[in-house]
Protein backbone atom coordinates (compact mmCIF):
# COMPACT_ATOMS: atom_id res chain seq x y z
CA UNK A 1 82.94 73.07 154.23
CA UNK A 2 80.01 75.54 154.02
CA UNK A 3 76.50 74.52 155.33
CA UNK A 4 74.73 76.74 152.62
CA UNK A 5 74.54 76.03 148.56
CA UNK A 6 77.49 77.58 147.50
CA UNK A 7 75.24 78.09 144.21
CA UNK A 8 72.14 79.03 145.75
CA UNK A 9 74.46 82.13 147.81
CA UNK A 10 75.91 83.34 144.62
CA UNK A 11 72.57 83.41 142.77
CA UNK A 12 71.03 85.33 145.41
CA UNK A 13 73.70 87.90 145.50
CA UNK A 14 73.77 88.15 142.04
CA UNK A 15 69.95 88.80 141.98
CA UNK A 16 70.23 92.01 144.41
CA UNK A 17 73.27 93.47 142.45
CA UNK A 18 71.58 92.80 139.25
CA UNK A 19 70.33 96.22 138.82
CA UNK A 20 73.06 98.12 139.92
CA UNK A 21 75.21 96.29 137.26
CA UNK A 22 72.87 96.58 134.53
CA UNK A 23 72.47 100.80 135.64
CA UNK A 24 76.31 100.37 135.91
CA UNK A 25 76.65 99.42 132.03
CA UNK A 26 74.31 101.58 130.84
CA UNK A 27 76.18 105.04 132.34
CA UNK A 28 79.30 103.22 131.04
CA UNK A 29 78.42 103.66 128.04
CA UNK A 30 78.69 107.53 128.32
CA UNK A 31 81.83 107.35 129.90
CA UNK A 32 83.99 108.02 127.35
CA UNK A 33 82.12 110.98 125.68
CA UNK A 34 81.69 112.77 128.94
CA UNK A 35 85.39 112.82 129.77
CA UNK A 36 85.88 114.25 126.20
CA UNK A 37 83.26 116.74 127.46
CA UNK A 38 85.00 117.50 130.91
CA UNK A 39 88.33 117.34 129.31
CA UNK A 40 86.69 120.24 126.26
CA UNK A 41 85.13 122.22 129.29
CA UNK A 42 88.84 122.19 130.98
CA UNK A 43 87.90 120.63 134.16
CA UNK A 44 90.27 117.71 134.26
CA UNK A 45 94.01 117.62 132.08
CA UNK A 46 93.75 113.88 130.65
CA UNK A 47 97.05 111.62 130.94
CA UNK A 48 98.25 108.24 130.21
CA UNK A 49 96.87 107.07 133.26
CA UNK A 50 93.40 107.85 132.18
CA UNK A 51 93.71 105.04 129.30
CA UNK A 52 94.33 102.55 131.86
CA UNK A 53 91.35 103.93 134.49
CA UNK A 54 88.86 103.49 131.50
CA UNK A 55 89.90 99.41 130.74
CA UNK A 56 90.09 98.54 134.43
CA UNK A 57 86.35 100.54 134.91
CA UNK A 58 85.13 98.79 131.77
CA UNK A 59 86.76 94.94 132.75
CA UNK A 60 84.60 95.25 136.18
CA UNK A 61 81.75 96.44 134.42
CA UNK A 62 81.80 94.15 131.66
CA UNK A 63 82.98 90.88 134.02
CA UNK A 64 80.04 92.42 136.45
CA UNK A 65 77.52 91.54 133.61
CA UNK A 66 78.73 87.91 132.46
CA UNK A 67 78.27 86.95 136.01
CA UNK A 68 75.09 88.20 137.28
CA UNK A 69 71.74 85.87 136.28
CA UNK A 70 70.42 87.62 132.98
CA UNK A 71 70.04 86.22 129.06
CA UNK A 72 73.29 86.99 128.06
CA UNK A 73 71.56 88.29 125.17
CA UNK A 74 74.20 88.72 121.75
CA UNK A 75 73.12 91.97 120.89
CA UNK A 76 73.52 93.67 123.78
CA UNK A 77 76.79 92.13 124.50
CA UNK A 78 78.12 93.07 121.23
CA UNK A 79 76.93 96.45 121.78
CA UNK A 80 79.17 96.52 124.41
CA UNK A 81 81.81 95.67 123.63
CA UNK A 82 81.27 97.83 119.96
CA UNK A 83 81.07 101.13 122.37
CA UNK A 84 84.30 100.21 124.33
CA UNK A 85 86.18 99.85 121.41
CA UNK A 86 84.99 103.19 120.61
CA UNK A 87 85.64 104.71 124.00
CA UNK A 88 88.85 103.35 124.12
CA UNK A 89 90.14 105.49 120.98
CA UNK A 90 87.81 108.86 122.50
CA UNK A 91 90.17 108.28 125.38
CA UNK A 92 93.57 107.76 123.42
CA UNK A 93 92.61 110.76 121.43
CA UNK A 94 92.12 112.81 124.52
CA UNK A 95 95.60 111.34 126.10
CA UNK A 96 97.21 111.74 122.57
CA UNK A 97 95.62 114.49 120.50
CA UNK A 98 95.84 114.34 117.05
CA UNK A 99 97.65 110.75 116.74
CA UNK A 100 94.90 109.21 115.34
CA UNK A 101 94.31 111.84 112.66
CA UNK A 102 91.81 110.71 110.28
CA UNK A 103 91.46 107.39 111.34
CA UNK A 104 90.84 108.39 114.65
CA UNK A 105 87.52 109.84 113.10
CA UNK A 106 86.86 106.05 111.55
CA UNK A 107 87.68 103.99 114.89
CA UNK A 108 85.66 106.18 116.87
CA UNK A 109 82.74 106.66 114.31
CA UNK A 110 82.26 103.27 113.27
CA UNK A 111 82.10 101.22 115.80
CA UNK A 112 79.67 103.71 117.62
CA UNK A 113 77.47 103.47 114.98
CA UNK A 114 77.35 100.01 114.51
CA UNK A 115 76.70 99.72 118.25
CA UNK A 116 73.95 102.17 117.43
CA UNK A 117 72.95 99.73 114.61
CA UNK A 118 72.73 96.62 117.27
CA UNK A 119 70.76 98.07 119.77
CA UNK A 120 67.84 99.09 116.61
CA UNK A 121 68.20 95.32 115.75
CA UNK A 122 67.32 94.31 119.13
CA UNK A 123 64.86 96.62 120.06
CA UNK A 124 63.00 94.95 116.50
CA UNK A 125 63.80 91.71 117.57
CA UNK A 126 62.55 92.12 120.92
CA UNK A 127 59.33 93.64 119.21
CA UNK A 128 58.48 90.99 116.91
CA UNK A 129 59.25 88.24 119.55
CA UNK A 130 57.06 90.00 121.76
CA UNK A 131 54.49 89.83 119.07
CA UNK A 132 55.02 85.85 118.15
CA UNK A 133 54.38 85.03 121.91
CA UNK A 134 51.23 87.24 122.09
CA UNK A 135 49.52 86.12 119.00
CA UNK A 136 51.48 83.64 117.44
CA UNK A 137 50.74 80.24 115.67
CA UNK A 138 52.44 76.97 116.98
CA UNK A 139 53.35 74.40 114.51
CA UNK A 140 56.84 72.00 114.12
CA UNK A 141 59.24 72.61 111.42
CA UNK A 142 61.44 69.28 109.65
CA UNK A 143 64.96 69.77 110.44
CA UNK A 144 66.34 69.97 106.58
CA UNK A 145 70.19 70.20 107.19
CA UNK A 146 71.87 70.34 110.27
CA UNK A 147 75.63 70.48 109.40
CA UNK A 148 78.15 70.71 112.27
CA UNK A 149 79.83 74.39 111.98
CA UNK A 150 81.90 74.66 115.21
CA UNK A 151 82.72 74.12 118.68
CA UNK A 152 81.55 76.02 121.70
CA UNK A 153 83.42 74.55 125.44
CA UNK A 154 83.88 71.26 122.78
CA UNK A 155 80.38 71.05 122.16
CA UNK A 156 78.93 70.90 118.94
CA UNK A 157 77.26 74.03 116.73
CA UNK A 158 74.88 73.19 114.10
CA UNK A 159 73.78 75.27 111.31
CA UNK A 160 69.78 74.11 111.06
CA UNK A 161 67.94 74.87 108.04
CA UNK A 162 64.24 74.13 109.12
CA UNK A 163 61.01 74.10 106.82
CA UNK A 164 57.66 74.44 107.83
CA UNK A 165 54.36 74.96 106.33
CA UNK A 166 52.37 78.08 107.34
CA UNK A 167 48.46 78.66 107.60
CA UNK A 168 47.97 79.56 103.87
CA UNK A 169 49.50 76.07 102.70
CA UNK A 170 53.36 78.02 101.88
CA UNK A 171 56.57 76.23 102.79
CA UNK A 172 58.70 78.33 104.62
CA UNK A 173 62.12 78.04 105.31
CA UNK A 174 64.68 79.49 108.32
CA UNK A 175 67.91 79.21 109.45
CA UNK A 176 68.98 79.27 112.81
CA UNK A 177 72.37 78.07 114.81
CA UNK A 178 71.79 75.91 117.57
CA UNK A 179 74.27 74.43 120.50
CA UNK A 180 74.24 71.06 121.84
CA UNK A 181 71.16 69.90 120.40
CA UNK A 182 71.96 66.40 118.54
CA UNK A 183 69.60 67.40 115.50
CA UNK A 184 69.53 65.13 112.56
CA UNK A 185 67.74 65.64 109.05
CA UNK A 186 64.26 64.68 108.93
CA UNK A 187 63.76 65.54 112.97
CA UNK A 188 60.62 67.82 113.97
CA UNK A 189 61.10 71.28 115.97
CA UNK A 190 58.93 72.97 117.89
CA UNK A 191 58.43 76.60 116.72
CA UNK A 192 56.00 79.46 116.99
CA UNK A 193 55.35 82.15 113.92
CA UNK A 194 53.70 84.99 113.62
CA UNK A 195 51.21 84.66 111.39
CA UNK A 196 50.52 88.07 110.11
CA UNK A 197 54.84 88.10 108.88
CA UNK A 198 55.21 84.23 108.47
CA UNK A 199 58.46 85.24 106.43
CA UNK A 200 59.64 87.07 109.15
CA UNK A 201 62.95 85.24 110.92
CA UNK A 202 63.16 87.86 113.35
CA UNK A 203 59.60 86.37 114.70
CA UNK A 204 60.23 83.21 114.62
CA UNK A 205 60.37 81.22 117.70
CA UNK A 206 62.17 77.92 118.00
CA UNK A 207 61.82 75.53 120.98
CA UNK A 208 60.82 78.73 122.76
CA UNK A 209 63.83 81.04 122.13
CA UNK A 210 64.62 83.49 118.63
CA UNK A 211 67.30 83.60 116.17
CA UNK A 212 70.25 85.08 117.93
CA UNK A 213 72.70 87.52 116.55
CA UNK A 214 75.62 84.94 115.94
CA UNK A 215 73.72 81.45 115.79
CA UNK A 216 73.83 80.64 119.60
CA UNK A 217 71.67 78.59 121.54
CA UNK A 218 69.78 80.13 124.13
């Protein structure tokens, strides 16, 4: 029996290795493309053990990131785990040249770019969100729908369709996905809009968080 929070220990150390794991998946995701450099410049001979090097690297990474304190923000996570797809077929292609042919081009390519496409849609995000907080008008929005969609850890998901009225008198309607919350048609939600892009869901604050990438409740 310890004498200290176990909690309060493992939030503490996850606060002073937070940056280190957030450097550590940032250079990750460079990993792959700079052993297809080395391996072009001839400095290392990739083999099958290099496949298996580049999943371990990228399991204590990735693990390294669900468990320290952060947002667990969607995009970024499915950024990740677009570019290790990707990275995994660089590496195969180094280990096996030429197996992939074509496709190789296609499972390397497209997942990079939609990884590419992620980060742009949370870099806007963050922008407008940014902007809602700093100038932003609050008002409550009726809860319209709020059909049952899922289960996350056998809790509920609801798909809420909200409407709310904005400063020149126009209803305006947004959809967001929502954990855990109980919500019912004809309940009122707290949300914040920016008034200047009132149609804009990407600005659109409910009970203090955005719209996330896949309808999760933050």
């Amino acid at each position: 029996m310890s004498t200290t929070n176990p909690d309060e220990r493992e939030a503490r150390l996850g606060m002073r290795i937070r940056p280190v794991v957030f450097a550590a998946a940032i250079v990750i995701q460079f990993l792959a493309p700079g052993l297809a450099l080395f391996a072009a410049l001839g400095l290392f001979t990739p083999d099958g053990w290099l496949i298996a090097a580049y999943v371990i690297v990228w399991v204590v990474v990735g693990l390294a990131t669900l468990w320290v304190p952060s947002g667990r923000n969607t995009y970024l996570l499915a950024a990740l785990v677009l570019a290790y797809i990707a990275g995994l077929f660089v590496v195969i292609q180094l280990v096996q040249p030429g197996q992939l042919g074509l496709l190789g081009i296609v499972f390397i390519g497209v997942p990079y770019t939609a990884a590419a496409v992620v980060v742009v849609l949370y870099l806007l995000r963050e922008a407008a969100i940014r902007r809602t907080r700093d100038i932003g008008v609050d008002t409550t929005a009726e809860v319209m729908s709020a059909p049952v969609t899922g289960m996350v850890n056998y809790v509920p998901r609801q798909r809420l369709t909200l409407r709310f009225t904005d400063q020149q008198g126009v209803d305006r309607f947004v959809r967001v996905g929502r954990t855990g919350g109980g919500y019912s048609t004809g309940d009122s939600v707290p949300i914040r809009y920016d008034p200047t892009r009132p149609s804009s869901k990407r600005g659109i604050l409910v009970e203090g968080s955005g719209p996330t990438l896949f309808g999760g409740r933050r």
